[in-house]
C-alpha atoms as a PDB file:
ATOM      1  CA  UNK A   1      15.869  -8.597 -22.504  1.00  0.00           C
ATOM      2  CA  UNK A   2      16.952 -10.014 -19.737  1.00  0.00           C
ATOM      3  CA  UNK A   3      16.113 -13.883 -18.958  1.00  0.00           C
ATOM      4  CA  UNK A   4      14.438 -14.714 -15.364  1.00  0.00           C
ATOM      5  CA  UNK A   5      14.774 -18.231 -15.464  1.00  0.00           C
ATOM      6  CA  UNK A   6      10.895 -18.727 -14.911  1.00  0.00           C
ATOM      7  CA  UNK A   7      10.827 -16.610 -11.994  1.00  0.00           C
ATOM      8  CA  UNK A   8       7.435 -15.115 -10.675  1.00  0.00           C
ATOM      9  CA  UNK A   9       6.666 -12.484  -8.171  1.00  0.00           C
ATOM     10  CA  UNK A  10       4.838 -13.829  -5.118  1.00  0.00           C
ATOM     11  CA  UNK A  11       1.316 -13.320  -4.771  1.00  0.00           C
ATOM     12  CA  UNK A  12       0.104 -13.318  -1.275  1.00  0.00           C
ATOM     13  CA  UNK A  13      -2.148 -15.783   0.246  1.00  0.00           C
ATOM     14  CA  UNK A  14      -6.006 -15.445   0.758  1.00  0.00           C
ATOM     15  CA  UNK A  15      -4.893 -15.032   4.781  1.00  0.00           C
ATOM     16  CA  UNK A  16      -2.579 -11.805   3.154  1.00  0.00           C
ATOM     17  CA  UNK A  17      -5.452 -10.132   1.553  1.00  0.00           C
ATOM     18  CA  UNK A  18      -6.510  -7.988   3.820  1.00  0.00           C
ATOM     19  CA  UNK A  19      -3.099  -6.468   4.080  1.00  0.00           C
ATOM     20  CA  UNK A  20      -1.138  -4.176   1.500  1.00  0.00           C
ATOM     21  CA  UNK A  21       2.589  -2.652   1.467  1.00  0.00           C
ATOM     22  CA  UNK A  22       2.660   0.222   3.551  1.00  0.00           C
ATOM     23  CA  UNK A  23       0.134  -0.790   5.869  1.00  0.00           C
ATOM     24  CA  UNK A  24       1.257  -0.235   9.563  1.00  0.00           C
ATOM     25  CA  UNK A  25       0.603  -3.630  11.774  1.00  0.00           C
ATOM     26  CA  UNK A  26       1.051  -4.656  15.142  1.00  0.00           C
ATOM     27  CA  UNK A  27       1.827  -7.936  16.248  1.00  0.00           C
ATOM     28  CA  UNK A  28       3.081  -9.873  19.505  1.00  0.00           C
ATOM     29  CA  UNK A  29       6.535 -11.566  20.110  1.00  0.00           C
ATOM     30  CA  UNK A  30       7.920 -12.824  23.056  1.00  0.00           C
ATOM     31  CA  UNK A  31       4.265 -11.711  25.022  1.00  0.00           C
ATOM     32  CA  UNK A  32       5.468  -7.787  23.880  1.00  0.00           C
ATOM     33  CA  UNK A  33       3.231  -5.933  21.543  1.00  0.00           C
ATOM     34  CA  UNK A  34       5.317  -4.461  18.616  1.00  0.00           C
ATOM     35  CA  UNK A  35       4.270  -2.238  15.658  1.00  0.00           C
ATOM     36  CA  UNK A  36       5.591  -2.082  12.151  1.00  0.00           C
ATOM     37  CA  UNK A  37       4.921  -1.402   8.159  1.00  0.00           C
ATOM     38  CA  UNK A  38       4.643  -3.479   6.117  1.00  0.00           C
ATOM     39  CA  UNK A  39       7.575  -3.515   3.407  1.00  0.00           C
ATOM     40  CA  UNK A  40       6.992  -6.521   1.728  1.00  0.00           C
ATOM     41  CA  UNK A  41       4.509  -9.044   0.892  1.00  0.00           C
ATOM     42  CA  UNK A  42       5.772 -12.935   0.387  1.00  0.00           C
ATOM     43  CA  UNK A  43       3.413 -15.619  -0.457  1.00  0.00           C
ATOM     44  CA  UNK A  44       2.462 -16.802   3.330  1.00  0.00           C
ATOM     45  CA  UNK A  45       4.271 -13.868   5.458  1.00  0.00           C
ATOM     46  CA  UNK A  46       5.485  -9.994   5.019  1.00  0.00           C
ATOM     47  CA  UNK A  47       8.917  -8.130   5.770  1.00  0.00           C
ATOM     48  CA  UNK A  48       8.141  -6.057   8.319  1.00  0.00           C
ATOM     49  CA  UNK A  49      10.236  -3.017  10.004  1.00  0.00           C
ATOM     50  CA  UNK A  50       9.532  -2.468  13.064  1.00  0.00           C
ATOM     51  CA  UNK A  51       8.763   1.485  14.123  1.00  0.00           C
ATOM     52  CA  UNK A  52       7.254   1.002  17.946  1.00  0.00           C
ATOM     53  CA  UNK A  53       8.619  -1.483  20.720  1.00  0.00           C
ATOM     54  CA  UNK A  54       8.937  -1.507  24.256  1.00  0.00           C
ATOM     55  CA  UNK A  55      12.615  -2.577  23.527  1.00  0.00           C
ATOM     56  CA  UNK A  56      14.659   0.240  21.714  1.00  0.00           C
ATOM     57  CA  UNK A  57      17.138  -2.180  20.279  1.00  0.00           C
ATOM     58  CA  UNK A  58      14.478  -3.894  18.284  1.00  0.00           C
ATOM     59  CA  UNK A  59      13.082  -0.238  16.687  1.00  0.00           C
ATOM     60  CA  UNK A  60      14.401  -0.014  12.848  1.00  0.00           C
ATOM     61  CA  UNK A  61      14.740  -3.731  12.883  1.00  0.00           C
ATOM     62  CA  UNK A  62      13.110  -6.034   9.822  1.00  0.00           C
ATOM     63  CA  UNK A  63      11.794  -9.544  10.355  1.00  0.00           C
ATOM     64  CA  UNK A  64       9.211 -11.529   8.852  1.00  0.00           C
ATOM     65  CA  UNK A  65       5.928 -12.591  10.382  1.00  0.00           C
ATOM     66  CA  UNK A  66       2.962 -15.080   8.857  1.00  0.00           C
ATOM     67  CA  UNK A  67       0.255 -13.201   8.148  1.00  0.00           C
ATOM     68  CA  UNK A  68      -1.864 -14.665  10.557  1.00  0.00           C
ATOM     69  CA  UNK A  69      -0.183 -13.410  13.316  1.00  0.00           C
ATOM     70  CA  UNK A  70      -0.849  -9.960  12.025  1.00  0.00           C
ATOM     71  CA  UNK A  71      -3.204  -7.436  12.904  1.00  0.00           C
ATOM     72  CA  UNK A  72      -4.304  -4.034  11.367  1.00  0.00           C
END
């Protein structure tokens, strides 16, 4: 078996809770409106890929975002 040093999968925060992988979000950057799922959940923010934006270069692209800027 493999040895992982001590490492632990995040758990998200209490402000994460209300979210799960998969979900599709929207959230604002730069005053635009953007929407995304939700690909992964870190301990204070998700991995999102964004699927809707009024700027085309920005569709397909993955960021991260606290979870408190999220909504559902």
């Amino acid at each position: 078996m493999a040895n992982t040093y001590g490492f632990k999968a995040p758990q998200p925060s209490q402000s994460g809770g209300e979210f799960s992988i998969g979900q599709k979000i929207q959230f604002s950057f730069r005053e635009q409106l953007h929407i995304g799922l939700i690909e992964n959940m870190l301990e204070n923010t998700a991995v999102i890929r964004i699927i809707e934006s009024p700027s085309k270069a920005m569709i397909n692209f993955k960021t991260v975002v606290r979870y408190t800027e999220l909504e559902s």
